[in-house]
Protein backbone atom coordinates (compact mmCIF):
# COMPACT_ATOMS: atom_id res chain seq x y z
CA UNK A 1 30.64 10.87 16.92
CA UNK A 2 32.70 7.65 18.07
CA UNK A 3 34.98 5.73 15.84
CA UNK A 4 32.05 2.65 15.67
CA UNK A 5 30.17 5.13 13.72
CA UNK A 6 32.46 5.94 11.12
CA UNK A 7 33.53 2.34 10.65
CA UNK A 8 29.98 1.78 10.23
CA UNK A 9 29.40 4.25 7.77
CA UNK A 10 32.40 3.43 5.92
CA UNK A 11 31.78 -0.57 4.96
CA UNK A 12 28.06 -0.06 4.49
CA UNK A 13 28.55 2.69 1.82
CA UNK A 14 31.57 1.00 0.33
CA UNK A 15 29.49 -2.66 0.55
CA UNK A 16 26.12 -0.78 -0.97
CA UNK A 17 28.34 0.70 -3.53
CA UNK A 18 29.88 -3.07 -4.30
CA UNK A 19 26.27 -4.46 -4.67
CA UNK A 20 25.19 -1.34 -6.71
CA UNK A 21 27.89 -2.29 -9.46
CA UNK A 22 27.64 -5.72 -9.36
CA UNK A 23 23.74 -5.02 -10.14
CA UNK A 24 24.66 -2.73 -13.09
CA UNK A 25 27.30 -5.62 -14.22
CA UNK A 26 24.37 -8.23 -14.21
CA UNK A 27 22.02 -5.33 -15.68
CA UNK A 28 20.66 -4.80 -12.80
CA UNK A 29 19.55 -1.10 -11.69
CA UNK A 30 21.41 -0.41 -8.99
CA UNK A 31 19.40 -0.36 -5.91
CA UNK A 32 18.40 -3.79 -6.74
CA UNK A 33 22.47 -4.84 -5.56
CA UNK A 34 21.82 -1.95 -3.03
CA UNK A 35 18.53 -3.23 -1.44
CA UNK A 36 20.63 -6.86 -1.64
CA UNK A 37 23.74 -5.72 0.57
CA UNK A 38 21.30 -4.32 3.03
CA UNK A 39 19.33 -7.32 3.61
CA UNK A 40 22.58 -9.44 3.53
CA UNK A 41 24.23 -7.60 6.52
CA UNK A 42 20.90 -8.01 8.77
CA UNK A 43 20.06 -11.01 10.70
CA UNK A 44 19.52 -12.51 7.36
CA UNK A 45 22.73 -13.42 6.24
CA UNK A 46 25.56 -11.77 9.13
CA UNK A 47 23.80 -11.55 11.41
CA UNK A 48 23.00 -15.32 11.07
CA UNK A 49 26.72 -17.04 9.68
CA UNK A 50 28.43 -14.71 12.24
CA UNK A 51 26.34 -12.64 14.89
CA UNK A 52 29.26 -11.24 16.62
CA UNK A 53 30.97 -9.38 13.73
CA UNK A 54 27.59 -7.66 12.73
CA UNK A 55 27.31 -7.04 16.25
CA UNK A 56 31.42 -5.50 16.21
CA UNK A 57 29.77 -3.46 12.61
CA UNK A 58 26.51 -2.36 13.53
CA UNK A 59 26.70 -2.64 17.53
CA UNK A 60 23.32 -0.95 18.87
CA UNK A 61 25.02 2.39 20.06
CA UNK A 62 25.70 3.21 16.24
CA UNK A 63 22.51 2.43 14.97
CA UNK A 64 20.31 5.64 16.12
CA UNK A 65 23.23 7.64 14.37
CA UNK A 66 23.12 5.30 11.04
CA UNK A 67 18.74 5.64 11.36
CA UNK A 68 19.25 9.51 11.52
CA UNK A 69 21.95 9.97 8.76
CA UNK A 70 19.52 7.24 6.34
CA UNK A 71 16.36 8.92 7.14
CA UNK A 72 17.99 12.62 6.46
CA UNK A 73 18.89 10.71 2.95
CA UNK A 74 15.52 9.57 2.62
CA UNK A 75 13.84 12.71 3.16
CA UNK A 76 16.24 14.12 0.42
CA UNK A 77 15.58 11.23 -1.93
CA UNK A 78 11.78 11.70 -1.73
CA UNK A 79 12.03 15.51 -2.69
CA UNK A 80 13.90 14.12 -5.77
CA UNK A 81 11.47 12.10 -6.60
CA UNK A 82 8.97 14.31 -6.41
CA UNK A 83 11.24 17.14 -8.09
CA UNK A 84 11.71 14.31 -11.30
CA UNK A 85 8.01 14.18 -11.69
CA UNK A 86 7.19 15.77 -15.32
CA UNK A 87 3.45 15.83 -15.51
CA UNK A 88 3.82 17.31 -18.73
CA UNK A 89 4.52 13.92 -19.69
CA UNK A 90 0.79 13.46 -19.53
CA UNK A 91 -0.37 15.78 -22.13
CA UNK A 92 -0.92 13.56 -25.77
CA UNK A 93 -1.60 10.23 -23.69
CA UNK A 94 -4.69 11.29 -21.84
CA UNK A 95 -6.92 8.35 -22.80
CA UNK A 96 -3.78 5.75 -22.28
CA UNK A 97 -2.36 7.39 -19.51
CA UNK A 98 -6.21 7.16 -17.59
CA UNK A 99 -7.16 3.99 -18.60
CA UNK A 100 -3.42 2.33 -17.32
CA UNK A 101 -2.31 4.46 -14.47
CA UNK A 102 -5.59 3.76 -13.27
CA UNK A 103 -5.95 -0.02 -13.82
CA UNK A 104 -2.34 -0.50 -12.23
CA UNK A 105 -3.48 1.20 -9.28
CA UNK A 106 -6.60 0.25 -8.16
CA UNK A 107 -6.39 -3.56 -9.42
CA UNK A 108 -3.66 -4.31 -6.82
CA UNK A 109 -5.60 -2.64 -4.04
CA UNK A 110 -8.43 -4.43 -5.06
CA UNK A 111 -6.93 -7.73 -5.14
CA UNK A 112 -4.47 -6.43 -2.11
CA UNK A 113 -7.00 -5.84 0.06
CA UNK A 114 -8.63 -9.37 -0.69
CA UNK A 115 -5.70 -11.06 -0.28
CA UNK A 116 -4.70 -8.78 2.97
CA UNK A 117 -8.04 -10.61 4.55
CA UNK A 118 -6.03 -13.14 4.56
CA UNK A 119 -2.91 -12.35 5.82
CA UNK A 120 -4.52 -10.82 9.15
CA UNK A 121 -4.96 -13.24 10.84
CA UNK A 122 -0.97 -14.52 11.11
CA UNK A 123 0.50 -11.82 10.22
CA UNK A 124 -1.23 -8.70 11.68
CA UNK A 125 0.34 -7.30 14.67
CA UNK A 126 -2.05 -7.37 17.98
CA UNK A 127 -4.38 -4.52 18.48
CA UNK A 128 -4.40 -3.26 14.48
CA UNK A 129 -7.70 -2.74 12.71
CA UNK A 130 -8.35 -5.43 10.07
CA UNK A 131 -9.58 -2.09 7.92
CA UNK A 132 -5.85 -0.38 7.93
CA UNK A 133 -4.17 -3.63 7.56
CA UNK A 134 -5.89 -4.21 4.39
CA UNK A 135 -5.73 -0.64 2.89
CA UNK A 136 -2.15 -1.08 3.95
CA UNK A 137 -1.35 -4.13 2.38
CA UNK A 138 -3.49 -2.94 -0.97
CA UNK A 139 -1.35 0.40 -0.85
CA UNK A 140 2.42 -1.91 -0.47
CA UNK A 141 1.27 -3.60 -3.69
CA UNK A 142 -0.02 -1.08 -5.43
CA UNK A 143 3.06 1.03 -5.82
CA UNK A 144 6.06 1.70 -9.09
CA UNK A 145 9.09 3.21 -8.49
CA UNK A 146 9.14 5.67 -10.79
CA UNK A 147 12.81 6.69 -10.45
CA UNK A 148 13.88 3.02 -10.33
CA UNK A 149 11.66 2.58 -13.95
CA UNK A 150 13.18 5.88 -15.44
CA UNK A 151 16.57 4.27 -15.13
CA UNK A 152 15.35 1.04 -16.66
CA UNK A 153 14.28 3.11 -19.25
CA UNK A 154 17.40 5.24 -20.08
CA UNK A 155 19.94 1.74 -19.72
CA UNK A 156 17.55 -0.40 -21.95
CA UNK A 157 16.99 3.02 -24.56
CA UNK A 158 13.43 3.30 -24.29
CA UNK A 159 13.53 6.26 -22.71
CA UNK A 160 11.77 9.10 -25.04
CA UNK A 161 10.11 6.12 -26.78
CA UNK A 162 6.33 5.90 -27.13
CA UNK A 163 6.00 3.14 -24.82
CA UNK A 164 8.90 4.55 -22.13
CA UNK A 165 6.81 7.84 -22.40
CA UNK A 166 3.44 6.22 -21.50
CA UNK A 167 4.92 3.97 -18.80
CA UNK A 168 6.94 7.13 -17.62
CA UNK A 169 3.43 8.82 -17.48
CA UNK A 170 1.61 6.11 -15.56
CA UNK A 171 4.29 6.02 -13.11
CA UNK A 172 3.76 9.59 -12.35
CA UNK A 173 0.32 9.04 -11.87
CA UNK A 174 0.83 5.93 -10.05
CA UNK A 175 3.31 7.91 -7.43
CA UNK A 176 0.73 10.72 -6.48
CA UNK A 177 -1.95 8.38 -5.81
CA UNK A 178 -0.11 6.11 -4.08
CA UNK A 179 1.40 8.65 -1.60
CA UNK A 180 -2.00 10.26 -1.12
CA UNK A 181 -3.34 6.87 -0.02
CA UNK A 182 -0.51 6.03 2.05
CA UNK A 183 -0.69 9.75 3.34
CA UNK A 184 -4.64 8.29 4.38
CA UNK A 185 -3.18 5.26 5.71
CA UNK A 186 -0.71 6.78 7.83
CA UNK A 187 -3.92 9.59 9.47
CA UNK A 188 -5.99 6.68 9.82
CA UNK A 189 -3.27 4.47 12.01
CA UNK A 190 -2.28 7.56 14.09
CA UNK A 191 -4.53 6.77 16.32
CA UNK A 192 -7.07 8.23 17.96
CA UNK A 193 -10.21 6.78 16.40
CA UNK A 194 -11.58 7.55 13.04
CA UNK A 195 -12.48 11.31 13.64
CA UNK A 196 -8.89 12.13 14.40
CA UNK A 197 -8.24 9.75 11.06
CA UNK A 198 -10.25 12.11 9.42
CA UNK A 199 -8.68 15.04 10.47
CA UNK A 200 -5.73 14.25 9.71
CA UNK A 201 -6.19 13.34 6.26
CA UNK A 202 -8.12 16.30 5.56
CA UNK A 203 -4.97 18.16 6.86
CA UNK A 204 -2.92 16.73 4.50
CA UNK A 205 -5.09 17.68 1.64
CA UNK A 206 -5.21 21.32 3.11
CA UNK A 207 -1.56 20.99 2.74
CA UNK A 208 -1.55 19.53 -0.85
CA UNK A 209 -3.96 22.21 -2.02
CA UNK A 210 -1.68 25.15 -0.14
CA UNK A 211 1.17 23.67 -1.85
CA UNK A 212 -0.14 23.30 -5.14
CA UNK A 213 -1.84 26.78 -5.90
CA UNK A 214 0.24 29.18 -2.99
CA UNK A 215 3.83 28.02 -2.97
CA UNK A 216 4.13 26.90 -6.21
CA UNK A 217 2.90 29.48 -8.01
CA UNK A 218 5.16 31.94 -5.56
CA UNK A 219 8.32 29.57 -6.39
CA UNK A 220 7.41 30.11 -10.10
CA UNK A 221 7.31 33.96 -9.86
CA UNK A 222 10.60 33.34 -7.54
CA UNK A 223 12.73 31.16 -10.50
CA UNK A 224 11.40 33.79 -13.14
CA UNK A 225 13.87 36.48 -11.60
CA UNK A 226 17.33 36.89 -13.04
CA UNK A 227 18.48 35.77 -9.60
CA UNK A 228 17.51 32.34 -10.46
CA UNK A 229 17.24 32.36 -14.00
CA UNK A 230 20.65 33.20 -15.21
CA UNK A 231 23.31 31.32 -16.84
CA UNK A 232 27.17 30.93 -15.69
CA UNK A 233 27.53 34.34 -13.70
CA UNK A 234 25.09 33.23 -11.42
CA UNK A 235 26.52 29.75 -11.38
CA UNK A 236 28.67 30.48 -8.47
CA UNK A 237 25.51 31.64 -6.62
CA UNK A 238 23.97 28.10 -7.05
CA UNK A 239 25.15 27.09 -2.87
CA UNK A 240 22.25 29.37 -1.61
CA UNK A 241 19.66 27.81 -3.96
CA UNK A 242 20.67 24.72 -2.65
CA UNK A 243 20.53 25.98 0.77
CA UNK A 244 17.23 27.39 -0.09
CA UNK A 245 15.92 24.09 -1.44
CA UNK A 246 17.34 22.12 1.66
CA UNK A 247 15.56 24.35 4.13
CA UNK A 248 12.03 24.22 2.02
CA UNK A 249 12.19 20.38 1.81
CA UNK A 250 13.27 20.22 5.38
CA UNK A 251 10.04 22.50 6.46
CA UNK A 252 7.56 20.91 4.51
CA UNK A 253 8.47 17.49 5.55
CA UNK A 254 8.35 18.77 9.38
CA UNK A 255 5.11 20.34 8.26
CA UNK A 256 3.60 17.31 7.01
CA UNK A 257 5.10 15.18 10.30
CA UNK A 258 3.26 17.82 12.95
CA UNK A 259 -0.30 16.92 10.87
CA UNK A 260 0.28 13.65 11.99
CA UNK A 261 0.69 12.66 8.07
CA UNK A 262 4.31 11.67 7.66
CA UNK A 263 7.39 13.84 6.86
CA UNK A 264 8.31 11.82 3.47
CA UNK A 265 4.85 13.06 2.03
CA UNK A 266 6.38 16.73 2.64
CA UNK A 267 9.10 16.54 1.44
CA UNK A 268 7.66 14.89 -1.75
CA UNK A 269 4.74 17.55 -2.47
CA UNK A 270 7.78 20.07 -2.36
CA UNK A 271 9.22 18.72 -4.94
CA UNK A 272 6.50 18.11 -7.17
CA UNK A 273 5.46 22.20 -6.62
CA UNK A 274 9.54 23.25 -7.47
CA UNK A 275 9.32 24.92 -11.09
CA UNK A 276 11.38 22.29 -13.84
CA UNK A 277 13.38 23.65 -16.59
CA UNK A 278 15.45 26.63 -14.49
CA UNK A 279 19.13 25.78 -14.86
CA UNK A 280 19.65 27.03 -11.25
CA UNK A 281 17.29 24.52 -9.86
CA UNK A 282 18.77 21.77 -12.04
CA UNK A 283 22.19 22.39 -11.18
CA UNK A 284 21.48 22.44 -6.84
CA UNK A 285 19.57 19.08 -7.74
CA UNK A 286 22.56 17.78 -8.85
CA UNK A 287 24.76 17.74 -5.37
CA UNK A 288 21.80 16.72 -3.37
CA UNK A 289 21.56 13.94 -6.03
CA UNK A 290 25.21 12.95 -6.11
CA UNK A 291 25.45 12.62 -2.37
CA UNK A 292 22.30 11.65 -0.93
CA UNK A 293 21.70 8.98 -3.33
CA UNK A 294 24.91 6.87 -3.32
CA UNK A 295 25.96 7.58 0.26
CA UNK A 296 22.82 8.45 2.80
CA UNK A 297 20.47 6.23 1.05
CA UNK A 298 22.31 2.91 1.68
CA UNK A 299 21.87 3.73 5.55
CA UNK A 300 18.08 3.18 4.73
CA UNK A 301 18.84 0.86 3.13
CA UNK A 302 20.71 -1.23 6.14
CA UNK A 303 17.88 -0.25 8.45
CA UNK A 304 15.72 -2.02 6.19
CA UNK A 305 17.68 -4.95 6.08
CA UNK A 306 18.09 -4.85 9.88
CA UNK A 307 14.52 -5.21 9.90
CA UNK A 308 14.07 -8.06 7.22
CA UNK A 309 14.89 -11.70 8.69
CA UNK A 310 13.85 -14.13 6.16
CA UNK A 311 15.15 -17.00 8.41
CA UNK A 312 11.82 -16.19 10.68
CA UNK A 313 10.17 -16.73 7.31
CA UNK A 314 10.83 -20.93 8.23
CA UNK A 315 9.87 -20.59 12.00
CA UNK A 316 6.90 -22.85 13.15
CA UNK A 317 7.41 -25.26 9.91
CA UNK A 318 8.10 -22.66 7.74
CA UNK A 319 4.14 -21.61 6.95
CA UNK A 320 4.94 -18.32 6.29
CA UNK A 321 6.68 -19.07 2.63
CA UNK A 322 3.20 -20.31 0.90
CA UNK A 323 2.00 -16.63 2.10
CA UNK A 324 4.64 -14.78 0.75
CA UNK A 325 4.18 -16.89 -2.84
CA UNK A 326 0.54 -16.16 -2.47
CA UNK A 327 1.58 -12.32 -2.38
CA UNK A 328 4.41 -12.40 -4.91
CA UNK A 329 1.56 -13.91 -7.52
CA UNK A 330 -0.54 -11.13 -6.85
CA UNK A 331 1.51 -8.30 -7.06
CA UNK A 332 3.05 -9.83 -9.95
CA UNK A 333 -0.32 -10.88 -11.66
CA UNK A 334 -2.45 -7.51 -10.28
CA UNK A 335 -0.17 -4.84 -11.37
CA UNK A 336 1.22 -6.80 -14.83
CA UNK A 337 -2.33 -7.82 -15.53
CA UNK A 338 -3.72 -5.38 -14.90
CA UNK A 339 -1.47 -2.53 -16.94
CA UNK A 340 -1.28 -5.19 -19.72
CA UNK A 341 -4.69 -5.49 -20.14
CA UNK A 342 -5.64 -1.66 -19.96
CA UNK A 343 -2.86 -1.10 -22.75
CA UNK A 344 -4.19 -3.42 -25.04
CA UNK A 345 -8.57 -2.15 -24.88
CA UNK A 346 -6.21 1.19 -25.75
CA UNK A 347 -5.11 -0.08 -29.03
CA UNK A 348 -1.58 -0.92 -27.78
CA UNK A 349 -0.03 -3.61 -29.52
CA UNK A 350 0.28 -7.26 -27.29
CA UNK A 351 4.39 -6.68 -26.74
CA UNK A 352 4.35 -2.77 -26.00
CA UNK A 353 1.47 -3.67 -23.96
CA UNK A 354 3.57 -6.37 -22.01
CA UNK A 355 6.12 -4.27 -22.16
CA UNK A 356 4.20 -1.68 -20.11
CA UNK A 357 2.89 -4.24 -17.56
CA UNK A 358 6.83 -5.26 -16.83
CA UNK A 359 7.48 -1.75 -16.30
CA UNK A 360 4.58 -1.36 -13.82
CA UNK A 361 5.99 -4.02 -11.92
CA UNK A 362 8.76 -2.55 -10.75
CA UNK A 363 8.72 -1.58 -7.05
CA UNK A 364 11.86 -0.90 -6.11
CA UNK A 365 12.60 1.49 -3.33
CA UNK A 366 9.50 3.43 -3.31
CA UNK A 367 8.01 -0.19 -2.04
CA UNK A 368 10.72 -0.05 0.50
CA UNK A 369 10.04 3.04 1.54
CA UNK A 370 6.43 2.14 2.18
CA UNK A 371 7.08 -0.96 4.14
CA UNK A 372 9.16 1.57 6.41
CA UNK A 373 6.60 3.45 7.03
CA UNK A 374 3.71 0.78 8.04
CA UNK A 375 6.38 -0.87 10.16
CA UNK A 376 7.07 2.03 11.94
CA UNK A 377 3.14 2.87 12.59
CA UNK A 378 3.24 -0.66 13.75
CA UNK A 379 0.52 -1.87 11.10
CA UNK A 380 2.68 -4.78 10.03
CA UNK A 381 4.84 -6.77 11.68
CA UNK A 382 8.56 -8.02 10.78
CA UNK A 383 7.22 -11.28 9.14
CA UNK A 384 5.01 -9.35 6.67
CA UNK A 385 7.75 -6.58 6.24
CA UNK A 386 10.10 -9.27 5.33
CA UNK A 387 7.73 -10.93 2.71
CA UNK A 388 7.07 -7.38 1.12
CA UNK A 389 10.65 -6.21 1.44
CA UNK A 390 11.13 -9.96 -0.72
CA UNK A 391 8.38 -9.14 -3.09
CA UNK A 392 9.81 -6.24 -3.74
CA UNK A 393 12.97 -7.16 -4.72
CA UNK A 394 11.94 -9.83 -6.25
CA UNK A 395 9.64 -8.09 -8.75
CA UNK A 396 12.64 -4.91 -9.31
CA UNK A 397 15.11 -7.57 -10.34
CA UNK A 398 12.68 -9.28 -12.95
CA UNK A 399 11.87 -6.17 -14.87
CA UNK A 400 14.82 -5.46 -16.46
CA UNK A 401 15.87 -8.62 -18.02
CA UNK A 402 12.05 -9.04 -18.87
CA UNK A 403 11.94 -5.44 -20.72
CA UNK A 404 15.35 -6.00 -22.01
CA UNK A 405 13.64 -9.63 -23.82
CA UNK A 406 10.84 -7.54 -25.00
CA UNK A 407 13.25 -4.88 -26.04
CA UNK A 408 15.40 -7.01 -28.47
CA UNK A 409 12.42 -9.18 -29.55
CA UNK A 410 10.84 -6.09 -31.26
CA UNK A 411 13.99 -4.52 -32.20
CA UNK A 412 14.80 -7.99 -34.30
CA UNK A 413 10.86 -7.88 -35.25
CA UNK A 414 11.14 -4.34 -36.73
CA UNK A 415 14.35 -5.51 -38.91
CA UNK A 416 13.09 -8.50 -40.15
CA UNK A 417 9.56 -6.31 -40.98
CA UNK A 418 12.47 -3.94 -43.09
């Protein structure tokens, strides 16, 4: 590994970290500062003020090194989310739960795919279907970030609340269709025409099914052992369960990437199938956690920003900006809408029901993650990716201080009802 590498590795972390509390200062999740510094040290910002120091930073030798490290962090990061998934959250909310998970899902694609009609023309990259553009597009806007919300939730102390519950519980929901539709997405732009398509995505449903009812129930009778199970003698054992789930992440997400699917949705399902509530489990979450989060993700992070030039955003008189307005109002107005709405035919009063829509919009890095993918499959180009990668940000940054309005509003309106 040369020297470029490590200097690389050591200002992006340290600069991702900066932006991370500097977020948290302006209460701000972190990853919106995160997703910030990344974009800043592309061709945005450095790369634009002074090309030859990012050049001197991120010269193109270090950057397959940087891709490997952020996509190893990635896969990591995915299995978390999946592992943070409680669908026991769903159980009491049924009739909520259905009527806004599914509202804030298929709303966006709805009006996605409409407004994705649209956006082929100038924006789709030569040779890609106008069908997988759209369901694309609908999929990119149709996503929460569910571990980005649960944060909102705990900082703003909502979390365990009623309305952080149900919005917790849509988000869930939210998550496993939307990575089951990008899972379709991905089969479908594989190539091959629409019987290998097919294939594929019935291959990842054989997967989710084998995953679901054979390895989970074996990790289950696995965790229930004494092995697993136990309390501080075995805490010294906790390195192989961590090596354990490593290697299972790491096999379902090359699993996943031989069906032609895509190695995040692997990684993912195993986490959603690894049993909750066994200390053993908890505790080798919590390295993976520590380390993956704050120092491989950022590299993902950079990549993304490396990809994301909003200065080609004003090329050719700058047309490109009423577009990405066009889809900011959407997913805005789709998703918020749309959640708000469903919440209140529930019986959900109008500011827990706004409340809920905020939280909905929230994007985040799952959004990010998304846009990675589609750009990599070539269904977008860098123009869209940037506009996304925007929208994104955009909407991640305005939910907090809009649930933190909300939040004191009906805080004051509960004392003043005393």
């Amino acid at each position: 590994m040369s020297g470029g590498v490590l200097v690389a590795l050591a200002v992006v972390v340290l600069a991702c970290g900066a932006g991370g509390a500097l977020a948290r200062g302006l209460r701000q999740p972190a990853v919106v500062g995160e997703i910030a510094v990344g974009i800043l040290l592309g061709p945005s910002l450095l790369g634009w003020v002074w090309p030859q120091g990012q050049r001197w930073l991120l010269p193109g030798e270090v950057l397959p090194y940087l891709g490997a490290l952020g996509d190893l962090g990635l896969v990591a990061f995915m299995f978390l989310v999946g592992l943070e998934l409680d669908l026991g959250l769903l159980r009491g909310q049924g009739r909520a739960v259905v009527a806004v998970s599914q509202a804030s899902v298929w709303v966006p694609l709805g009006l996605g795919g409409l407004l994705a009609l649209g956006l082929y023309g100038p924006f789709a990259p030569e040779g890609v279907g106008r069908g997988e553009f759209a369901l694309f597009v609908a999929v990119a806007l149709s996503v929460t970030a569910f571990p980005v919300l649960a944060r909102i939730l705990t900082e703003q102390g909502l979390y365990g609340t009623p309305v952080g519950a149900l919005a917790m519980a849509c988000a869930a929901v939210v998550d496993v269709v939307a990575w089951c539709l990008l899972a379709v997405v991905v089969a479908v732009a594989g190539g091959g025409g629409a019987w290998a398509g097919l294939g594929r995505a019935a291959s990842a449903g054989v997967f989710l099914a084998a995953m679901w009812w054979g390895v989970r129930p074996v990790l289950g009778s696995v965790v229930a052992g004494r092995w697993w199970s136990g309390g501080g003698r075995d805490a010294g054992r906790d390195g192989g369960v961590v090596v354990g789930l490593f290697g299972g992440l790491c096999l379902a997400a090359y699993v996943t990437d031989g069906l032609g699917v895509h190695a995040l949705f692997g990684a993912f399902v195993f986490g959603a199938v690894v049993p909750r509530g066994v200390k053993a489990v908890e505790r080798a979450a919590t390295p993976m956690r520590d380390f993956a989060v704050p120092v491989l993700l950022p590299l993902f992070f950079v990549g993304s920003g490396l990809r994301t030039d909003v200065g080609a955003l004003g090329a050719g008189g700058g047309g490109a900006w009423p577009w990405a307005g066009a889809v900011l109002v959407v997913a805005v107005v789709a998703k918020g809408g749309a959640a708000t709405g469903a919440a209140l035919a529930v019986g959900r009063s109008g500011r827990d029901a706004v409340l809920v829509g905020a939280l909905m919009n929230c994007r985040g890095v799952t959004e990010l993650v998304v846009l990675n993918v589609g750009l990599g499959l070539g269904v977008i180009g860098v123009e869209l990716f940037t506009v996304l990668v925007l929208t994104a940000l955009v909407t991640t940054a305005l939910t907090g201080p809009v649930v933190g309005a909300l939040a004191v509003r009906g805080a004051r309106a509960s004392r003043g009802a005393a």
